[in-house]
N, C-alpha and C. Protein backbone atom coordinates (compact mmCIF):
# COMPACT_ATOMS: atom_id res chain seq x y z
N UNK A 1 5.60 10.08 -9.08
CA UNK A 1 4.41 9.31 -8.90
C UNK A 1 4.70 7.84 -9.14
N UNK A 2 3.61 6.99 -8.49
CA UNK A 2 3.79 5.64 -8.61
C UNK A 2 2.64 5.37 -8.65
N UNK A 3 2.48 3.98 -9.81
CA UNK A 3 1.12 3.51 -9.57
C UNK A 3 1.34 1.99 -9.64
N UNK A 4 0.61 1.30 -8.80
CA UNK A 4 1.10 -0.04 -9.26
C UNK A 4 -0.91 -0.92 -9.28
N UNK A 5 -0.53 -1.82 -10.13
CA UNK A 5 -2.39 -2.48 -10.91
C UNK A 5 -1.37 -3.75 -10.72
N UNK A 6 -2.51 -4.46 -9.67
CA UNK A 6 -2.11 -5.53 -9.17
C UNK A 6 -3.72 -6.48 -9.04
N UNK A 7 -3.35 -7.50 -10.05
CA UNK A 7 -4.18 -8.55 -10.34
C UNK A 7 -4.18 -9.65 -9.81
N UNK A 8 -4.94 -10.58 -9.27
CA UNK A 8 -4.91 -12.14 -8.96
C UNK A 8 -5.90 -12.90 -9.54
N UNK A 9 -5.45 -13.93 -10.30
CA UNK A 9 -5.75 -14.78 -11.19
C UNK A 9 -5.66 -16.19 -10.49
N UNK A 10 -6.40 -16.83 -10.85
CA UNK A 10 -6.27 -18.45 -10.65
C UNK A 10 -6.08 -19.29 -11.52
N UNK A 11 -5.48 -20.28 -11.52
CA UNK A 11 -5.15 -20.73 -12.98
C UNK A 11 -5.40 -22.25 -12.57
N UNK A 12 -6.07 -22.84 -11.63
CA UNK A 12 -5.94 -24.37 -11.37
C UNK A 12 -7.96 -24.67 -11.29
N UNK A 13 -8.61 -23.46 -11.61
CA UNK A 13 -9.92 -23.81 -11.77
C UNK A 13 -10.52 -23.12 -9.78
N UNK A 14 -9.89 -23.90 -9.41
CA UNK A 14 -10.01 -23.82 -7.77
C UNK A 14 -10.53 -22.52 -7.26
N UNK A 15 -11.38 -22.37 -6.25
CA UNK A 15 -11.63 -21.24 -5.19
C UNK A 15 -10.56 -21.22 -4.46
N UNK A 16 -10.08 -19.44 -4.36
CA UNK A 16 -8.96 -19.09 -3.30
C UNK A 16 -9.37 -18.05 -2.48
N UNK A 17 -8.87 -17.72 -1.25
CA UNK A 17 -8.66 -16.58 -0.40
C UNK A 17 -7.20 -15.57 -0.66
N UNK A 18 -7.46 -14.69 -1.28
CA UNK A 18 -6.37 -13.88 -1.60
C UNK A 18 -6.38 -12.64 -0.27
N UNK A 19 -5.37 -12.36 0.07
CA UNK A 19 -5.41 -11.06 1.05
C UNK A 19 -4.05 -10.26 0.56
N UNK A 20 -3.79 -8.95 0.49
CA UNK A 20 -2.69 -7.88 -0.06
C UNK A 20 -2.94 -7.09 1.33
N UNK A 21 -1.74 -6.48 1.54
CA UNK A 21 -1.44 -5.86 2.78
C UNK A 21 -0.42 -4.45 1.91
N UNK A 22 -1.02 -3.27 2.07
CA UNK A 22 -0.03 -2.12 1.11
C UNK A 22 0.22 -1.45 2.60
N UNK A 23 1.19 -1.18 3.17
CA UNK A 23 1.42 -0.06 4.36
C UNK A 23 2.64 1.16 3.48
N UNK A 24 1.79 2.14 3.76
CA UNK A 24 2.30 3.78 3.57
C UNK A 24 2.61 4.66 4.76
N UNK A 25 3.76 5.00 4.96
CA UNK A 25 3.98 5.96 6.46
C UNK A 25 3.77 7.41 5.99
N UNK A 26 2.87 7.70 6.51
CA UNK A 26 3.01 9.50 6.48
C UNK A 26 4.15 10.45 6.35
N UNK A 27 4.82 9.70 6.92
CA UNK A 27 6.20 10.75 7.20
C UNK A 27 6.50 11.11 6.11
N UNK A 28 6.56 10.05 5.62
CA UNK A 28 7.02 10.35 3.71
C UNK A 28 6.62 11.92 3.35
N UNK A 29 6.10 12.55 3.91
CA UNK A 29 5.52 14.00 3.45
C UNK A 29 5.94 14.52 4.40
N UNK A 30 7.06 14.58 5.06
CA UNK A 30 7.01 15.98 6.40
C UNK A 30 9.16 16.16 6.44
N UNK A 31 9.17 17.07 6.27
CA UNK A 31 10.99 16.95 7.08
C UNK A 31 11.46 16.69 8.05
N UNK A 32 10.89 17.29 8.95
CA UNK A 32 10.97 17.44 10.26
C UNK A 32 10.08 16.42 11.99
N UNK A 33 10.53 15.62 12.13
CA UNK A 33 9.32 14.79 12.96
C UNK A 33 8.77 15.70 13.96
N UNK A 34 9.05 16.78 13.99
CA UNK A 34 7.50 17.51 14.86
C UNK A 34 6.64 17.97 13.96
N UNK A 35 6.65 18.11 12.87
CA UNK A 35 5.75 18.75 11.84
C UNK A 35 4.45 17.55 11.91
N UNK A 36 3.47 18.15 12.53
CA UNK A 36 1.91 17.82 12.74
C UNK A 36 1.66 17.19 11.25
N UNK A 37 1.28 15.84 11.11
CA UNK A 37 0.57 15.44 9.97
C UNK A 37 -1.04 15.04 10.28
N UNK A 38 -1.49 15.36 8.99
CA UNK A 38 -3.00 15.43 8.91
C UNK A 38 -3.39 14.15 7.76
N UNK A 39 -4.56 13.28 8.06
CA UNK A 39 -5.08 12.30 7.07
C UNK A 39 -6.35 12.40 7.03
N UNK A 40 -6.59 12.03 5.95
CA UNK A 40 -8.21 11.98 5.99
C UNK A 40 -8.86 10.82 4.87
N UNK A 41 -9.77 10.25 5.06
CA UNK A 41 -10.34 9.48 3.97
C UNK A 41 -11.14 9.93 3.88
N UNK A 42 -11.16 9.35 2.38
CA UNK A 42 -12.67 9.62 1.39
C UNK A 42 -13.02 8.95 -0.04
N UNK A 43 -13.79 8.77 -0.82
CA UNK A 43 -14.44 8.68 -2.14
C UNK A 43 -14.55 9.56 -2.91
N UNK A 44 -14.75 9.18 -3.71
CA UNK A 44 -14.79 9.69 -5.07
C UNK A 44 -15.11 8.38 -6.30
N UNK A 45 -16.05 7.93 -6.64
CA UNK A 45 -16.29 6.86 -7.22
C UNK A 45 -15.93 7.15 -8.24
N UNK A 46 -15.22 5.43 -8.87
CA UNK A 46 -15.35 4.39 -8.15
C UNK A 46 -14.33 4.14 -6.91
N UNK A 47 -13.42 5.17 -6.55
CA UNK A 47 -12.48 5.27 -5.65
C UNK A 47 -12.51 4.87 -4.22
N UNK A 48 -11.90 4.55 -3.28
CA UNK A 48 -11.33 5.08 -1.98
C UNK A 48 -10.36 5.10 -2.09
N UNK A 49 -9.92 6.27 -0.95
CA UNK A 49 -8.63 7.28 -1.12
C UNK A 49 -8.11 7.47 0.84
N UNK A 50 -6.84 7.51 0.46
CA UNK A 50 -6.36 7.47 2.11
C UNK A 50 -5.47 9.12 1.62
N UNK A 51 -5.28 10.43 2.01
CA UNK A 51 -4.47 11.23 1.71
C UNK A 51 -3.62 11.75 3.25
N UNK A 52 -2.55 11.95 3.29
CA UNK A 52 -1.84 12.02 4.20
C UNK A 52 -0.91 13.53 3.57
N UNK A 53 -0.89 14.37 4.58
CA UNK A 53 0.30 14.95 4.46
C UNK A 53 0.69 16.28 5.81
N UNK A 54 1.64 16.89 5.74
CA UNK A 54 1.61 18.35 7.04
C UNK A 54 0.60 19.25 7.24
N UNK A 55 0.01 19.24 8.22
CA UNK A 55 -0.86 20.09 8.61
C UNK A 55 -0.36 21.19 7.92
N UNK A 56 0.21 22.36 8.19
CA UNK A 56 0.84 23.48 7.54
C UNK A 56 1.35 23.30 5.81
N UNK A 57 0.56 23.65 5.26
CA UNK A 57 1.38 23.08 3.43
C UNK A 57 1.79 24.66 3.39
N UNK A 58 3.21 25.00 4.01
CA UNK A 58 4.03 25.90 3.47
C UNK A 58 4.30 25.63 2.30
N UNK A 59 4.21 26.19 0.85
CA UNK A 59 4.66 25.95 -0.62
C UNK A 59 5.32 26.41 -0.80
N UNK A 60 6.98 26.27 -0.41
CA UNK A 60 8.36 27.11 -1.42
C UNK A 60 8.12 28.29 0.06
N UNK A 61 7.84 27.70 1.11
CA UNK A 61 8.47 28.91 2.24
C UNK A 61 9.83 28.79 2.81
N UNK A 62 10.41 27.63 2.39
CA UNK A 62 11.95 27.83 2.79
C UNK A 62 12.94 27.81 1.64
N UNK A 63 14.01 27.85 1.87
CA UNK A 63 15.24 27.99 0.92
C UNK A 63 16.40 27.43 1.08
N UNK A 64 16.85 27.06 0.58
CA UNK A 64 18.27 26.65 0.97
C UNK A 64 18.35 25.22 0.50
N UNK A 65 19.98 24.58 0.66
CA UNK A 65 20.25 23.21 0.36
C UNK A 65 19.85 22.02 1.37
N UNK A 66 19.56 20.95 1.19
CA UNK A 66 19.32 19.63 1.71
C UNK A 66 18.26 20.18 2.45
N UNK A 67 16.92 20.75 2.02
CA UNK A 67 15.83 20.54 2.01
C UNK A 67 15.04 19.30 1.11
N UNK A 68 13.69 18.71 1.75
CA UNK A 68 12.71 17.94 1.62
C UNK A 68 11.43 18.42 1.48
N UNK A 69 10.88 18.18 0.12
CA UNK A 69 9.83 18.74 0.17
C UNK A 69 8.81 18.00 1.26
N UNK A 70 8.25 19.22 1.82
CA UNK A 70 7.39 18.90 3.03
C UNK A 70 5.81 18.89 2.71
N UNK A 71 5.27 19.68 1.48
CA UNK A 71 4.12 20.16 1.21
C UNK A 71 3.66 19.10 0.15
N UNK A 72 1.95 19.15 -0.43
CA UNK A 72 1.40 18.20 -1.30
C UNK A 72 1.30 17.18 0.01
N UNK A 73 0.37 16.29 -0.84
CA UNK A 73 0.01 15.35 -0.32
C UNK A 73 0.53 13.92 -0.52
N UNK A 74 0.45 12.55 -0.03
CA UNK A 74 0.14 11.36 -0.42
C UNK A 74 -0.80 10.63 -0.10
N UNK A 75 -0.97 10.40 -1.66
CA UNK A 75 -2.55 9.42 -2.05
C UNK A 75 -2.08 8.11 -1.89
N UNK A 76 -2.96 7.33 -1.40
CA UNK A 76 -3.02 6.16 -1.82
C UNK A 76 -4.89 5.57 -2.22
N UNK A 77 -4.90 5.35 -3.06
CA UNK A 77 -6.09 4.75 -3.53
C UNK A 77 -6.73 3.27 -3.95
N UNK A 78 -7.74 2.97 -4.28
CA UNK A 78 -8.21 1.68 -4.47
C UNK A 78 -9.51 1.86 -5.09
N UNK A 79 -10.01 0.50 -6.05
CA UNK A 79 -11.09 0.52 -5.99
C UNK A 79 -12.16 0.26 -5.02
N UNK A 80 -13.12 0.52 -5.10
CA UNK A 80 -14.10 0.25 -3.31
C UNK A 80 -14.96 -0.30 -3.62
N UNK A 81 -14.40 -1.65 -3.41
CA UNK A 81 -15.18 -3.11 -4.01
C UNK A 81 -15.41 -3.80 -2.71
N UNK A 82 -16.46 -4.77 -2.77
CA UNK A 82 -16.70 -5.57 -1.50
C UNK A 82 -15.50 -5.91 -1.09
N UNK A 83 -15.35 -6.15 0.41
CA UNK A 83 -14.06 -6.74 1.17
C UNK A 83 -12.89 -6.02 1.14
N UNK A 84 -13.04 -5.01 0.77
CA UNK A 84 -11.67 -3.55 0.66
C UNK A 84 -11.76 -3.08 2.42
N UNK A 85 -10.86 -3.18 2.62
CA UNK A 85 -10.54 -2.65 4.39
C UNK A 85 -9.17 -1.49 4.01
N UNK A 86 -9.97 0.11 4.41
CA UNK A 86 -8.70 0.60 4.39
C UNK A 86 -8.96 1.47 6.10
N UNK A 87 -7.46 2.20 6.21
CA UNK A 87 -7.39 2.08 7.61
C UNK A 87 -6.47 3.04 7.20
């Protein structure tokens, strides 16, 4: 897991326009590039949530060496505060 709490502060008194750009590829969850991935958003307050992962969550259906886990999901989340654009 990873979490990263990312703050912006001003320190000169001044009004700013801050913009953060986070991009996550799905793939990250699949072995194989034909393996169908599925996303979906949603809430959960105070949350929004982007979850991505294989249509099929086989758990521990294969065996063997230089396998990737394919199953579980990835979250990515935020608070869902004015001006939050997720996609």
């Amino acid at each position: 897991m990873s979490y990263y709490l990312l703050r912006m502060r001003r320190h000169d008194g001044g009004s700013h326009s801050v913009q953060l750009y986070l991009g996550v590829a799905g793939v990250l969850r699949r072995e194989y590039s034909d393996q169908e991935l599925a996303s979906i958003k949603g809430w959960r307050v105070p949350l929004v949530y982007l979850r991505a992962g294989t249509k099929d969550q086989s758990v521990l259906a294969r065996r063997g060496d230089d396998l990737r886990i394919d199953w579980g999901y990835l979250y990515v989340a935020a608070p869902n505060e004015p001006g939050l654009i997720i996609r």
